[in-house]
C-alpha atoms as a PDB file:
ATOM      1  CA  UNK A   1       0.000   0.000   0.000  1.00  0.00           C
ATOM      2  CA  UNK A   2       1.488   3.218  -0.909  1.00  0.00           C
ATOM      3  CA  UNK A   3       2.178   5.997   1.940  1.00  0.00           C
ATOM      4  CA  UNK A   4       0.090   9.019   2.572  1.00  0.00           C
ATOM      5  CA  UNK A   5       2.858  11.309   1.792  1.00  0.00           C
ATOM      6  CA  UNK A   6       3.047   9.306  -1.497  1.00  0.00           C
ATOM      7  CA  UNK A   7      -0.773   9.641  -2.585  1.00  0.00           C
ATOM      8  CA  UNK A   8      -0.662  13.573  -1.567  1.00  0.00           C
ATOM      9  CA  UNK A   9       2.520  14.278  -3.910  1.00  0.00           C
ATOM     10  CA  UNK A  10       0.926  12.377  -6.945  1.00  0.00           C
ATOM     11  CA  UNK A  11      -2.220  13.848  -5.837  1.00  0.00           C
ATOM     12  CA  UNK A  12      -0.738  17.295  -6.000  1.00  0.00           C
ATOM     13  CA  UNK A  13       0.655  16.457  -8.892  1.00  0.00           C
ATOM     14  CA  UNK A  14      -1.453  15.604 -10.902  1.00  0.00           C
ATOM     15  CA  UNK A  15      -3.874  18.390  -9.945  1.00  0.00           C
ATOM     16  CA  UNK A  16      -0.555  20.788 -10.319  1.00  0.00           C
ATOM     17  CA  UNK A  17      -0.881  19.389 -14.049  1.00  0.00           C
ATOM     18  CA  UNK A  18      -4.300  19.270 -14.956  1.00  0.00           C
ATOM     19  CA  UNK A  19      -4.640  22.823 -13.837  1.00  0.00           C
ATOM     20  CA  UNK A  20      -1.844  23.985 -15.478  1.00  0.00           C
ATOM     21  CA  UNK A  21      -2.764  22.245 -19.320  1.00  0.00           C
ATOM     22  CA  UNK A  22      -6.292  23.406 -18.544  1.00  0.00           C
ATOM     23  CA  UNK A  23      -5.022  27.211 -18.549  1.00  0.00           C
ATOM     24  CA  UNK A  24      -3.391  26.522 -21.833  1.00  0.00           C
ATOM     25  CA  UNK A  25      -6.440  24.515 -23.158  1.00  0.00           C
ATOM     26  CA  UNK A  26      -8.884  27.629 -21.791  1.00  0.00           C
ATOM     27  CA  UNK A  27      -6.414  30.030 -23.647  1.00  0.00           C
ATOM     28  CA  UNK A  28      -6.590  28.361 -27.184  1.00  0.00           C
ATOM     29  CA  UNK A  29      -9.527  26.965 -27.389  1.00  0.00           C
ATOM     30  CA  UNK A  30     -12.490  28.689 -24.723  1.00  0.00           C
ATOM     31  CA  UNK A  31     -10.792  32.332 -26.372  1.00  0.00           C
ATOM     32  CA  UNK A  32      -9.753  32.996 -22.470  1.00  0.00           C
ATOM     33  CA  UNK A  33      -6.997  35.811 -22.071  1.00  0.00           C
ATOM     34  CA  UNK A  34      -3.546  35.573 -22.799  1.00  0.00           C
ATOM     35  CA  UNK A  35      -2.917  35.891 -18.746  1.00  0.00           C
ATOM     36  CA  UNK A  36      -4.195  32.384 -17.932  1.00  0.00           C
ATOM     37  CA  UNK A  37      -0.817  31.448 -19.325  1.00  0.00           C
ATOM     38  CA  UNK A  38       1.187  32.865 -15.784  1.00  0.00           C
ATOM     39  CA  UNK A  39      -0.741  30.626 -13.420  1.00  0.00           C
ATOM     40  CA  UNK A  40      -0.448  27.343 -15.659  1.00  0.00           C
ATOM     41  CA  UNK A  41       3.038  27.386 -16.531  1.00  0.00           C
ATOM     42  CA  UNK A  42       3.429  28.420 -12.631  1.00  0.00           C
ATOM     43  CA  UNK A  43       0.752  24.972 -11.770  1.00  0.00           C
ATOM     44  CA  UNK A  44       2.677  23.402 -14.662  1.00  0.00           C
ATOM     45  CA  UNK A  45       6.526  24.051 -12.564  1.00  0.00           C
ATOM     46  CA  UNK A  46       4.534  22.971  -9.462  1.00  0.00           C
ATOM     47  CA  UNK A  47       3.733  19.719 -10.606  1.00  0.00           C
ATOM     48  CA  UNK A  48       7.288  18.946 -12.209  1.00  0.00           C
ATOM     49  CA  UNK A  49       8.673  20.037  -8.937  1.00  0.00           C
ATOM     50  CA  UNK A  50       6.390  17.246  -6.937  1.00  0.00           C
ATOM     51  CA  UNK A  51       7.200  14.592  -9.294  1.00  0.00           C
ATOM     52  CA  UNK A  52      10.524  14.988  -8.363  1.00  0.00           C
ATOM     53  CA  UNK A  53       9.891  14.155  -4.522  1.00  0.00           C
ATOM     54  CA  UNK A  54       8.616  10.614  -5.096  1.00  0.00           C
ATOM     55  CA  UNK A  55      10.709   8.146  -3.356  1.00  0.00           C
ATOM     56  CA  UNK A  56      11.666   6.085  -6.479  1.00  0.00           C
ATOM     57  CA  UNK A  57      14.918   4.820  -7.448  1.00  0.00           C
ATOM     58  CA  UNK A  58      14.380   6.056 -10.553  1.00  0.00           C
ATOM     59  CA  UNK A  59      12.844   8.903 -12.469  1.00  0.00           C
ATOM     60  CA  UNK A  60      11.118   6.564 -15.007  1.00  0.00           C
ATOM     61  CA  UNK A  61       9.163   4.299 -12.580  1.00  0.00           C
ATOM     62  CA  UNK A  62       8.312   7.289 -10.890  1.00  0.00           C
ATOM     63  CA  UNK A  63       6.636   9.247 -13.628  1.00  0.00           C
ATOM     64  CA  UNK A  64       5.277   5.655 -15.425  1.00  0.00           C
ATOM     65  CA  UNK A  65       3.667   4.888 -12.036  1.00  0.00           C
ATOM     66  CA  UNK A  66       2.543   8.694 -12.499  1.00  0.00           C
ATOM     67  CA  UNK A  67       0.354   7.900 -15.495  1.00  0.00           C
ATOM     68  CA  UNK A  68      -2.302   5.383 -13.614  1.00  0.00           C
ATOM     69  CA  UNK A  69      -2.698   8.648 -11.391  1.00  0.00           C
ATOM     70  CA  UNK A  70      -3.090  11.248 -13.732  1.00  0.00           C
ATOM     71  CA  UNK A  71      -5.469   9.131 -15.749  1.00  0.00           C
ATOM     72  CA  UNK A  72      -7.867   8.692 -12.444  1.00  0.00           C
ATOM     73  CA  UNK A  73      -7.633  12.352 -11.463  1.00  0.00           C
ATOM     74  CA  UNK A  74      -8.340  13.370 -15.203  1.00  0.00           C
ATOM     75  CA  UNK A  75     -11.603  12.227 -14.866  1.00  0.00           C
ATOM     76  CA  UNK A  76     -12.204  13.392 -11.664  1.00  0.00           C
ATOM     77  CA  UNK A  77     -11.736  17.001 -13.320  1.00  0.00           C
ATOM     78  CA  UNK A  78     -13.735  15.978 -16.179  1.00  0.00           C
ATOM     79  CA  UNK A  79     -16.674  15.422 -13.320  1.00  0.00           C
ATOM     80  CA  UNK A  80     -15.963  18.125 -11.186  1.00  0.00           C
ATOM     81  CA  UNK A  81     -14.574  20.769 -13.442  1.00  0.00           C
ATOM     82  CA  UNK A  82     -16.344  20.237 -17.403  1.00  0.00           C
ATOM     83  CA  UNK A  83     -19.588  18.422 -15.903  1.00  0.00           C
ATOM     84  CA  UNK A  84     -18.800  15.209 -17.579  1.00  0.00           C
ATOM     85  CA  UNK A  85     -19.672  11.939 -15.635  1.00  0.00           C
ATOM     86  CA  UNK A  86     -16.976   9.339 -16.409  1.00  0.00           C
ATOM     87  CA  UNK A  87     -18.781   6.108 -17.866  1.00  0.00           C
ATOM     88  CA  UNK A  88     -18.667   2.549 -16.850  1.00  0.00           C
ATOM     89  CA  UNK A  89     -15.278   1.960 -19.776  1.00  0.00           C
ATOM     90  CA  UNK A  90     -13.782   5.247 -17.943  1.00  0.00           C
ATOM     91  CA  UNK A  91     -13.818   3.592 -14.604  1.00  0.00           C
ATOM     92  CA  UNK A  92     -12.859   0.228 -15.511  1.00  0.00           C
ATOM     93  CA  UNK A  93      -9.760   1.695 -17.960  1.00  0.00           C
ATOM     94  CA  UNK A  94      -8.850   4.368 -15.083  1.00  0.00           C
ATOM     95  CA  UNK A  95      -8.414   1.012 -12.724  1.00  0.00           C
ATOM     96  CA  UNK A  96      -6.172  -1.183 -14.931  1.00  0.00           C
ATOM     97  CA  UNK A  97      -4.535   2.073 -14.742  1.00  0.00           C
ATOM     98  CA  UNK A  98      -4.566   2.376 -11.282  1.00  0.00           C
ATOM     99  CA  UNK A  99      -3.144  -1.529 -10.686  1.00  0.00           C
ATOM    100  CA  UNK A 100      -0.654  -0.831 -13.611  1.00  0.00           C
ATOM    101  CA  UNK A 101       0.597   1.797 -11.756  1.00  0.00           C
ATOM    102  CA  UNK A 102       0.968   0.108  -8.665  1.00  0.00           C
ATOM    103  CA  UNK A 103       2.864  -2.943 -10.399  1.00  0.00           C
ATOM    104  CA  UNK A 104       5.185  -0.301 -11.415  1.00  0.00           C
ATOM    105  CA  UNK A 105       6.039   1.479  -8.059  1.00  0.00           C
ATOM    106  CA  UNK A 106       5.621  -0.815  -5.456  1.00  0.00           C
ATOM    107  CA  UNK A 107       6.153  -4.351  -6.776  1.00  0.00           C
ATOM    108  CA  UNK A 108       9.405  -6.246  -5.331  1.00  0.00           C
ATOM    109  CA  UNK A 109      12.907  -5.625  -7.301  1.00  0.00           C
ATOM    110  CA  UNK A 110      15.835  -7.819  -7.689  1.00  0.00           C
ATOM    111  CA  UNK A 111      19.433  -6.342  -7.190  1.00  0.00           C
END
């Protein structure tokens, strides 16, 4: 089972991301002001900053194991944030994810 302090810095992440991409994605394509920009690449430096504090030997199987995450908590913005309920093939996909991503960072190494 991962740690708390684990699930809050790919937590943050992820929302550090999402927020950040949605600035850009609100500036291009909702015709939003040219000033979302600051606060996204600032969310966007926030969440590259957080990756880097997960306790994994290396930077790959951290940000791999990263994905399953970011996949769960990009639905949970598409619910909370664009009004978009995630359907039954969002779930299920988002928890192969999930277990994927726990395979990754927490199953037993050799060496």
């Amino acid at each position: 089972m991962p740690s708390p302090a684990l699930l809050l810095i790919y937590g943050g992440a992820a929302c550090a991301e999402i927020a950040g991409c949605f600035a850009f994605w609100a500036w291009l394509r909702l015709d939003r002001s040219v000033w979302w920009l600051a606060p996204g690449m600032v969310s966007l430096a926030l969440f590259a900053w957080l990756l880097t504090r997960v306790p994994a030997d290396v930077a790959g199987r951290a940000y791999a194991a990263y994905g399953g995450v970011y996949i769960v908590a990009s639905l949970v913005w598409m619910g909370l944030v664009e009004g978009q309920r995630p359907d039954r093939w969002d779930l299920i996909g988002a928890a192969f994810c999930l277990i994927g991503a726990a395979i990754i960072l927490l199953g037993p190494r050799s060496g």
